[in-house]
C-alpha atoms as a PDB file:
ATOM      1  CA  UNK A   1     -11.704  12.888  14.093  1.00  0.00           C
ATOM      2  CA  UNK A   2     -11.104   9.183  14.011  1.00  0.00           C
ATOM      3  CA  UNK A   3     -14.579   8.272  14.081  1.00  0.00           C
ATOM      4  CA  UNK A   4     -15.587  10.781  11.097  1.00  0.00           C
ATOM      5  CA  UNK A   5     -13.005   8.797   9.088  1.00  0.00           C
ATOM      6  CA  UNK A   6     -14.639   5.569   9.798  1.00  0.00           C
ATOM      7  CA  UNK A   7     -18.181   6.690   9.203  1.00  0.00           C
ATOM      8  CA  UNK A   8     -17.703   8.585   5.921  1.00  0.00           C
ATOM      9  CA  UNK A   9     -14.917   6.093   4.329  1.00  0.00           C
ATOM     10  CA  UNK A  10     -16.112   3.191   1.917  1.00  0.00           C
ATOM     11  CA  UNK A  11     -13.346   0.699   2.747  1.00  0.00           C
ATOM     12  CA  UNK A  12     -12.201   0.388   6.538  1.00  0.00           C
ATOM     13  CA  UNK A  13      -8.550  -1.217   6.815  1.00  0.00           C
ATOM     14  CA  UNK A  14      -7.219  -2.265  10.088  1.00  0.00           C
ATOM     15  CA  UNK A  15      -3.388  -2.054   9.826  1.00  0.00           C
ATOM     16  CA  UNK A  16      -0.716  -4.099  12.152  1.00  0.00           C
ATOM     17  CA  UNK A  17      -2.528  -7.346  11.474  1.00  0.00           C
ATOM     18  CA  UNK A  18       0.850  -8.418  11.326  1.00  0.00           C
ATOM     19  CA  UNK A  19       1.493  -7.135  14.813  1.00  0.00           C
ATOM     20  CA  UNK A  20      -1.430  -8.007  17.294  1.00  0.00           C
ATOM     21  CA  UNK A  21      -3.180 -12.064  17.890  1.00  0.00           C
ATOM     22  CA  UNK A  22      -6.561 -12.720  15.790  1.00  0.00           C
ATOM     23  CA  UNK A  23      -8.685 -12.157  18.769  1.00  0.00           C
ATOM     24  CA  UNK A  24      -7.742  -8.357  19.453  1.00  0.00           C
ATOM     25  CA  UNK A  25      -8.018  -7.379  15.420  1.00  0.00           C
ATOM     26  CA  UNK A  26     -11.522  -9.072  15.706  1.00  0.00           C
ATOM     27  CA  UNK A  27     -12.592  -7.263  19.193  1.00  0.00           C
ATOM     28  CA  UNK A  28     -12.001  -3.761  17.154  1.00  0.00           C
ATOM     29  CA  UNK A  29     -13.381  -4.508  14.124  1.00  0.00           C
ATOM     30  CA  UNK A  30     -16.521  -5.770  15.842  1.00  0.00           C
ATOM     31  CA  UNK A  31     -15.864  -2.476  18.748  1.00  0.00           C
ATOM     32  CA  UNK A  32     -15.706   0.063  15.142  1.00  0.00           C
ATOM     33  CA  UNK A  33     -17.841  -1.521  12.722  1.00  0.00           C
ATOM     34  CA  UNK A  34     -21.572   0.015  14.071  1.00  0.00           C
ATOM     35  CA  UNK A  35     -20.002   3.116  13.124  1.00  0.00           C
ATOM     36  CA  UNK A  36     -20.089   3.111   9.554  1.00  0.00           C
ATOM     37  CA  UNK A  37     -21.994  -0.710   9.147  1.00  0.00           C
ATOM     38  CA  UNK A  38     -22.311  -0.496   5.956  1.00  0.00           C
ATOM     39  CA  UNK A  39     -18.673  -0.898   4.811  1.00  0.00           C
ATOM     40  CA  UNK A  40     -16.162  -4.180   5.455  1.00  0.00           C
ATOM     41  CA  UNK A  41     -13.585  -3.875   7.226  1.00  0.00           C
ATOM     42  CA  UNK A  42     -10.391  -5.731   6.129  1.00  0.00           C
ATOM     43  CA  UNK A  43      -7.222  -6.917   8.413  1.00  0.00           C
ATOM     44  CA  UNK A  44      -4.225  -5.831   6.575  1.00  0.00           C
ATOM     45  CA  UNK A  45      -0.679  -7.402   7.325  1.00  0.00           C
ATOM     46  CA  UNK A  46       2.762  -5.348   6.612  1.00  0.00           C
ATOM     47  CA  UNK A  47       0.600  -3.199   4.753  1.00  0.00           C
ATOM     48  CA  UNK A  48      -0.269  -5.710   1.866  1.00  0.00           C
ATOM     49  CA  UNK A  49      -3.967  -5.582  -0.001  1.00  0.00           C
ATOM     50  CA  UNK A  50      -4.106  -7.677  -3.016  1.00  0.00           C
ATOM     51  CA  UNK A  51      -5.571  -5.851  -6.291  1.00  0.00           C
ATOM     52  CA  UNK A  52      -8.197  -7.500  -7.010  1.00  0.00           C
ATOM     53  CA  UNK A  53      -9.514  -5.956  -3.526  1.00  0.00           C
ATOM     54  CA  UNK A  54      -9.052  -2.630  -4.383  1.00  0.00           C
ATOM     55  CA  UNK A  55     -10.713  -3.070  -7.727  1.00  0.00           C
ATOM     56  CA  UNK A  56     -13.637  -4.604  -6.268  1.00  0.00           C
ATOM     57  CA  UNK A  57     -14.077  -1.328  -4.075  1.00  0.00           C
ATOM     58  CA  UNK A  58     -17.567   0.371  -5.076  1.00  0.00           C
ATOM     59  CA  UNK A  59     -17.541   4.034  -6.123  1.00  0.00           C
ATOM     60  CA  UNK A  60     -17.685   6.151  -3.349  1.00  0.00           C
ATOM     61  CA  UNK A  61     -21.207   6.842  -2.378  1.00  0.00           C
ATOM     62  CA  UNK A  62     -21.677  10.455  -2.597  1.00  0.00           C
ATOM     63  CA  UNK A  63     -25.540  10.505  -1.817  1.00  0.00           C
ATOM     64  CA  UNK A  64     -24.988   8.626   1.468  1.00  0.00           C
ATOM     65  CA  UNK A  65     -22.615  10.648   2.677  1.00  0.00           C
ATOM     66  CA  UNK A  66     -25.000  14.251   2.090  1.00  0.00           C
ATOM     67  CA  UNK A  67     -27.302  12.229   4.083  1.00  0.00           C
ATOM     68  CA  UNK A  68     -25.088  11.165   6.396  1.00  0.00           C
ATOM     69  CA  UNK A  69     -23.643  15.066   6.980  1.00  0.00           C
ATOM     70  CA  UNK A  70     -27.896  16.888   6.932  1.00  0.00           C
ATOM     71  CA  UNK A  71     -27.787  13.982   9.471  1.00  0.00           C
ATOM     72  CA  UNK A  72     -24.860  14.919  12.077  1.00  0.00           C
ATOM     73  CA  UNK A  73     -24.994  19.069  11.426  1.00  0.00           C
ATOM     74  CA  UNK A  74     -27.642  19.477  14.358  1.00  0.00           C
ATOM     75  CA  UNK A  75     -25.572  17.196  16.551  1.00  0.00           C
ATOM     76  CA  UNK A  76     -21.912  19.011  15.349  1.00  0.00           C
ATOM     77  CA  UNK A  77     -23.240  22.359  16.081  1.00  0.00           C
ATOM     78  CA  UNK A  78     -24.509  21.484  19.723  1.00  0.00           C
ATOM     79  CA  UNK A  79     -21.365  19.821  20.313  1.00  0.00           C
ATOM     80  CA  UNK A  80     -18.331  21.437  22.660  1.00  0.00           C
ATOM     81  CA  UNK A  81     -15.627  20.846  20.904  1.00  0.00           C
ATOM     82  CA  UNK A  82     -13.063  20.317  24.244  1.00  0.00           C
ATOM     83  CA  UNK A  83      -9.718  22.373  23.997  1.00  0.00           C
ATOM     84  CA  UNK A  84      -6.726  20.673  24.029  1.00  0.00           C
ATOM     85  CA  UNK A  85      -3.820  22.375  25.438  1.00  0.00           C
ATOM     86  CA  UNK A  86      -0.969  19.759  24.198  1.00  0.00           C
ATOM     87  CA  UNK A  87       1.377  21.342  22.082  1.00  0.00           C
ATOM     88  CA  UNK A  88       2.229  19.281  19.189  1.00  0.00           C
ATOM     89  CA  UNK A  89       6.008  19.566  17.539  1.00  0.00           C
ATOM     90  CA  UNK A  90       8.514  18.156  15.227  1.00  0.00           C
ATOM     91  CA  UNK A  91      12.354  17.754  15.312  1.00  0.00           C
ATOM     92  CA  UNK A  92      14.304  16.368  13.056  1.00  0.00           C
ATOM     93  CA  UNK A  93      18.368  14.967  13.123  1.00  0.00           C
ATOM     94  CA  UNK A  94      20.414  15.327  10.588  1.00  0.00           C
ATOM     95  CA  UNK A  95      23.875  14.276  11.166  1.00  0.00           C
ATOM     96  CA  UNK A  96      26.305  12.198   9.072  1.00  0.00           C
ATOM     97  CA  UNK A  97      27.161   9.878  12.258  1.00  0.00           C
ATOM     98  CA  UNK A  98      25.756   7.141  12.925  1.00  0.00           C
ATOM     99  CA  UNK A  99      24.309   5.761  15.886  1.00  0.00           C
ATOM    100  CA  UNK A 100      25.858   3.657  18.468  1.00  0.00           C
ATOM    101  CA  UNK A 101      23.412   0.309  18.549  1.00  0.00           C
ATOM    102  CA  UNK A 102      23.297  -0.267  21.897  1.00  0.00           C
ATOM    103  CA  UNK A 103      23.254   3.643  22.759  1.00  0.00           C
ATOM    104  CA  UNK A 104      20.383   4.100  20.368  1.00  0.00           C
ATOM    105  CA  UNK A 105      18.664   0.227  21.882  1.00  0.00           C
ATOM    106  CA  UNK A 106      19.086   1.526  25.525  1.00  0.00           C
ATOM    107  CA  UNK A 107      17.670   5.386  24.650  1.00  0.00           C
ATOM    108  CA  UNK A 108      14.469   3.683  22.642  1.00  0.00           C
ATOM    109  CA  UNK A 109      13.447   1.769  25.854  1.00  0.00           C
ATOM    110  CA  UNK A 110      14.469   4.464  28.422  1.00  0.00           C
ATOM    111  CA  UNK A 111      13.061   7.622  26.638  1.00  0.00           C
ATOM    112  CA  UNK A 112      10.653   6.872  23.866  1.00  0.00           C
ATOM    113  CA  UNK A 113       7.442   7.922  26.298  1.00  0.00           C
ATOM    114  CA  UNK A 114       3.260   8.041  25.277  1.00  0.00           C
ATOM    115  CA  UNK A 115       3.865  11.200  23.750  1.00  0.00           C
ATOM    116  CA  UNK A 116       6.601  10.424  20.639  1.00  0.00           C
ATOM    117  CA  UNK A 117       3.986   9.931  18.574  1.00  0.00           C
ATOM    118  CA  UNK A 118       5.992   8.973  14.908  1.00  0.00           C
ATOM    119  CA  UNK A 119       9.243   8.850  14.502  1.00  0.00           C
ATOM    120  CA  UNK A 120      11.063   7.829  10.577  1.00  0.00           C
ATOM    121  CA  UNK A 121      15.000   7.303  10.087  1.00  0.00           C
ATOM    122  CA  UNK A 122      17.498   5.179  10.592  1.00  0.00           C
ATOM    123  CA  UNK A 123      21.077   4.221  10.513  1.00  0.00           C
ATOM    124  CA  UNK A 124      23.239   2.023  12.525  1.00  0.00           C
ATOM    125  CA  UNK A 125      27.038   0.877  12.198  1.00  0.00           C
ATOM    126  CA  UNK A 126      28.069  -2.845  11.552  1.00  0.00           C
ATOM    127  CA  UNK A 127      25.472  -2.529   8.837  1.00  0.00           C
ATOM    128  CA  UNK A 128      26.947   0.515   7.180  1.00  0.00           C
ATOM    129  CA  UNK A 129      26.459  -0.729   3.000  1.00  0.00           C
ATOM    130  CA  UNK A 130      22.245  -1.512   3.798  1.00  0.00           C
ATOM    131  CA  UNK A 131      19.744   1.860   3.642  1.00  0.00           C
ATOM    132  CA  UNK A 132      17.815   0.683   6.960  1.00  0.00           C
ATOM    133  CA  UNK A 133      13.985   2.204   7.701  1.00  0.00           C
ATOM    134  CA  UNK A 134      13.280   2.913  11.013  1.00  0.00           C
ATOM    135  CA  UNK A 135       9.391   3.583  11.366  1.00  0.00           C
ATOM    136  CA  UNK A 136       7.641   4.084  14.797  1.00  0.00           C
ATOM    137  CA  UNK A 137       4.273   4.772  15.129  1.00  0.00           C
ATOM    138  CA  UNK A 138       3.011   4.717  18.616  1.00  0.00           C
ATOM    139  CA  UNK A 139       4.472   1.949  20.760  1.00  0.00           C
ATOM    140  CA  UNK A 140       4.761  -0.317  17.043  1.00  0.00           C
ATOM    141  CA  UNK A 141       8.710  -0.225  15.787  1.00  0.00           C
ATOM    142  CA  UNK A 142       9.997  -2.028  12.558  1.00  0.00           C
ATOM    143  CA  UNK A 143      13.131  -1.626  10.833  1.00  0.00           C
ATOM    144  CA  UNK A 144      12.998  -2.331   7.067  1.00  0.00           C
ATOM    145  CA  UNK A 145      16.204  -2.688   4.586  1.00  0.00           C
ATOM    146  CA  UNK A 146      15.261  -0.273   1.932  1.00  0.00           C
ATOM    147  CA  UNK A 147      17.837  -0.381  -0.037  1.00  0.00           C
ATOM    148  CA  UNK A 148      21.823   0.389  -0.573  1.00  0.00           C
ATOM    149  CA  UNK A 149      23.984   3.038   0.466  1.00  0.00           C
ATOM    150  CA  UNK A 150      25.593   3.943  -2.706  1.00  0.00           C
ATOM    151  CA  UNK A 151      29.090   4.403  -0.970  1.00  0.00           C
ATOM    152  CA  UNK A 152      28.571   0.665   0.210  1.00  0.00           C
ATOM    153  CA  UNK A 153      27.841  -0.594  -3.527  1.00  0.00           C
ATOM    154  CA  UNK A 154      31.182   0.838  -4.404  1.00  0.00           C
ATOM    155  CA  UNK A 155      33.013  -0.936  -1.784  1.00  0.00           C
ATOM    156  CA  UNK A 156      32.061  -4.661  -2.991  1.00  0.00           C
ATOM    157  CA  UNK A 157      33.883  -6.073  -5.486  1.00  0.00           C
ATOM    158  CA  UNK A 158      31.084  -8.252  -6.423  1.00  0.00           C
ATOM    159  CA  UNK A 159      28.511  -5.676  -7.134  1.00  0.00           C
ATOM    160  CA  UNK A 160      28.624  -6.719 -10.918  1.00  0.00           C
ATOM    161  CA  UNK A 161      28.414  -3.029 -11.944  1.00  0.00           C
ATOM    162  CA  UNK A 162      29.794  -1.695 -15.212  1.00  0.00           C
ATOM    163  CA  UNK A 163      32.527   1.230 -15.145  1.00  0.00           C
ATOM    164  CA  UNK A 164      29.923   3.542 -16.726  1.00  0.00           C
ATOM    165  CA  UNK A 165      27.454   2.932 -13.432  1.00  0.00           C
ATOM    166  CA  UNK A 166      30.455   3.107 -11.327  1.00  0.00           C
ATOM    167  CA  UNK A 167      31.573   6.693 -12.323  1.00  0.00           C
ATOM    168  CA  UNK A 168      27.616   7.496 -11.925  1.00  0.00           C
ATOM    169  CA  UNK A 169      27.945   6.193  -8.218  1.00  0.00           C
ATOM    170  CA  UNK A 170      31.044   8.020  -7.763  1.00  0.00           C
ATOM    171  CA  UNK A 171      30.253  11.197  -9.305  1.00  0.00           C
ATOM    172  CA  UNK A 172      27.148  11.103  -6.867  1.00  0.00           C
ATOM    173  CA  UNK A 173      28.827  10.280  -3.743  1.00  0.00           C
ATOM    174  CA  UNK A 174      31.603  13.167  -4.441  1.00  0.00           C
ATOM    175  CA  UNK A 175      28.762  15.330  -4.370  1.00  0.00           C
ATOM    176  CA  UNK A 176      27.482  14.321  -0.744  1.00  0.00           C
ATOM    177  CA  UNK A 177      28.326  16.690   1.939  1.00  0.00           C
ATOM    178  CA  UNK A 178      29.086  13.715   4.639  1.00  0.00           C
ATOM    179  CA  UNK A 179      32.295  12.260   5.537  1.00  0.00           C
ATOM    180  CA  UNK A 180      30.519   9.016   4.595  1.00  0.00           C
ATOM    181  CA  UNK A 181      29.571   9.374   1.151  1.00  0.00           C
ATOM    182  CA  UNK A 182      25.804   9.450   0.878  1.00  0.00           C
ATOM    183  CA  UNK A 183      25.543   7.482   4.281  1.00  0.00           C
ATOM    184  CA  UNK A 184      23.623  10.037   6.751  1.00  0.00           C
ATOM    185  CA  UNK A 185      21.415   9.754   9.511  1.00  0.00           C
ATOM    186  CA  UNK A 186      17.960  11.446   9.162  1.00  0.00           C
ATOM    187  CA  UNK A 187      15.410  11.204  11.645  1.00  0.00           C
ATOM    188  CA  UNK A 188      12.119  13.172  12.166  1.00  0.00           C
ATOM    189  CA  UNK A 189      10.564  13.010  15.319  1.00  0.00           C
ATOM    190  CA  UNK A 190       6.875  14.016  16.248  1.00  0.00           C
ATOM    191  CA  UNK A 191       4.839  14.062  19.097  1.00  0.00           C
ATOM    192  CA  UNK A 192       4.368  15.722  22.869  1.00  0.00           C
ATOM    193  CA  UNK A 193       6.596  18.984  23.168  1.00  0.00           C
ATOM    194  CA  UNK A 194       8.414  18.127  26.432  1.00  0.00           C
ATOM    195  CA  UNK A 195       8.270  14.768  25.100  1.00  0.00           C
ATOM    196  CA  UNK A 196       9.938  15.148  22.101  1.00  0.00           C
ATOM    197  CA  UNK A 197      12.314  17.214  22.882  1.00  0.00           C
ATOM    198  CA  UNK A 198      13.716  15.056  25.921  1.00  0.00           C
ATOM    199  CA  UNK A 199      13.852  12.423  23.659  1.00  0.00           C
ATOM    200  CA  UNK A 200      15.742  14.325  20.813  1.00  0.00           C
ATOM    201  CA  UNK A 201      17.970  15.190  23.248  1.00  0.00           C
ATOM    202  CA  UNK A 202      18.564  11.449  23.891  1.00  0.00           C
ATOM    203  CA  UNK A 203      18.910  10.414  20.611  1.00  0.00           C
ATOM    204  CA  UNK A 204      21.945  12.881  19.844  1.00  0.00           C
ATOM    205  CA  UNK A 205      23.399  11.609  22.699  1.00  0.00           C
ATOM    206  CA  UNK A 206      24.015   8.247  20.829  1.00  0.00           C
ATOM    207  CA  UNK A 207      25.682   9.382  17.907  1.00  0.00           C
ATOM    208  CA  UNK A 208      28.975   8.187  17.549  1.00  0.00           C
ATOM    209  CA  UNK A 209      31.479  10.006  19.280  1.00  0.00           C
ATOM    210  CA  UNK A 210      34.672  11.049  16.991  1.00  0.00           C
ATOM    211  CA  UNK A 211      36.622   8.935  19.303  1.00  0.00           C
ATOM    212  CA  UNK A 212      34.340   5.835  18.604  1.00  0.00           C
ATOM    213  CA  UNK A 213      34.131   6.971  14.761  1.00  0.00           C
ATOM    214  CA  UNK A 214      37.729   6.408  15.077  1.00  0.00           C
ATOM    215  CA  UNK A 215      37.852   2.843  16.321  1.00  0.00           C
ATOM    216  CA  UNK A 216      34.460   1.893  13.909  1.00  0.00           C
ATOM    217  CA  UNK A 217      36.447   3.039  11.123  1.00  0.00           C
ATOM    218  CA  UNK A 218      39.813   0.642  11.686  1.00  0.00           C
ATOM    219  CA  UNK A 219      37.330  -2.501  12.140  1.00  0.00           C
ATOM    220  CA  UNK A 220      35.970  -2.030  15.567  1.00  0.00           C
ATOM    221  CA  UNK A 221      32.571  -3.550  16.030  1.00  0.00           C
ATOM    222  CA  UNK A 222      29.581  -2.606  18.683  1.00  0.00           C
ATOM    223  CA  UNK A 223      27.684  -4.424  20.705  1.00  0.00           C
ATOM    224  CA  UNK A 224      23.991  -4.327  18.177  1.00  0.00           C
ATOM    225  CA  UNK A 225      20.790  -5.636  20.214  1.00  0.00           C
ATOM    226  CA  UNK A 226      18.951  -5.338  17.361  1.00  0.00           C
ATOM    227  CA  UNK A 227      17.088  -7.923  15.304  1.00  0.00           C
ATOM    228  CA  UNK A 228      19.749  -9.659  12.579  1.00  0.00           C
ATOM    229  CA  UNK A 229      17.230 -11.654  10.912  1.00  0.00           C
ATOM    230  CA  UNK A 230      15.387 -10.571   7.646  1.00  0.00           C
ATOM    231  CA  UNK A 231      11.619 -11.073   6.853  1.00  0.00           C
ATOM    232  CA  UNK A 232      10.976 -11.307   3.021  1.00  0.00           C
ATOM    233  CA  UNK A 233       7.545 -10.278   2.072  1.00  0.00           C
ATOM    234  CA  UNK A 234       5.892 -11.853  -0.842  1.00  0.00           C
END
């Protein structure tokens, strides 16, 4: 399926520039290109193209693309399309707990096999007024700061809001079903079945306990392995 995208798309973008050394992004550009040589193929880092790129992208070619398919229907038809016995699945977490750092640090390196294939959510305590995005694809994880939680906002005095957006906040978080305000944890996992459901598993397993919700709650403070710094992008 991969290689039918690349030979009928008009613009080939090789993502996680950011991610992997010159020489590796230019081995599988040069490894991919034959397939479709008629297109370039752009590095893109943290997901960034600049506009004048994409309006400098020709109309898609319709009439190469018939030619292309009268081409590869012989060869399609012949072909044995192998059967593939993997049993794809999705699980998802919903919980208004949050996970324990380390817990969730040690589980990522211990569980997260071949077969967890994507993976979106996040939320971790010690950071509990920042939204954070958790996004795995693969063996590639980032964490991104996405925003506020709303129930943080409220708990700054400095948040320079007026009483009108205040009362806005409030009347939203009084709505939220968590003990939290709108703070939740939401994950969605995808991938092998035996896979993802050991790791599931895992990953409820480092959820706060209501003992350690206790202690988090009068000031307590976990061990966090993971990155502090921020990376602003332009």
């Amino acid at each position: 399926m991969l290689a039918e995208q690349i030979m009928f798309c008009n613009r080939l973008l090789l993502t996680r520039n950011d991610r992997l050394p010159f020489d590796i992004i230019s081995a599988v550009a040069k490894a991919i290109h034959p397939l479709n040589p008629s297109v370039d193929v752009l590095a893109v880092s943290w997901g960034n193209i600049e506009l004048s790129t994409l309006l400098a992208i020709l109309d898609y070619n319709f009439d190469r693309v018939e030619l292309l398919i009268s081409e590869l229907e012989a060869l399609v038809g012949n072909m044995d399309t192998p059967c593939n016995n993997e049993e794809l699945i999705w699980r998802v977490i919903r919980d208004d707990r949050p996970f324990h750092p380390q817990r969730l640090w040690d589980t990522c390196h211990r569980f997260m096999g071949m077969g967890v294939y994507r993976s979106k959510g996040f939320l971790a305590p010690r950071r509990d007024d920042l939204a954070l995005l958790w996004n795995q694809s693969a063996g590639s994880i980032s964490l991104a700061l996405i925003g506020y939680w709303k129930a943080g906002v409220l708990e700054h005095t400095d948040n320079n809001l007026t009483r009108e957006e205040r009362s806005a906040l409030q009347r939203h978080i009084d709505t939220a079903s968590g003990r939290f305000g709108d703070r939740c944890c939401q994950l969605t996992i995808i991938g092998n079945a035996t896979e993802v459901n050991d790791f599931t598993h895992a990953l409820s397993l480092c959820l706060l306990t209501e003992e350690e919700i206790q202690w988090w709650m009068s000031g307590g403070v976990f061990p966090d392995p993971w990155p502090q710094k921020v990376t602003r992008l332009s």
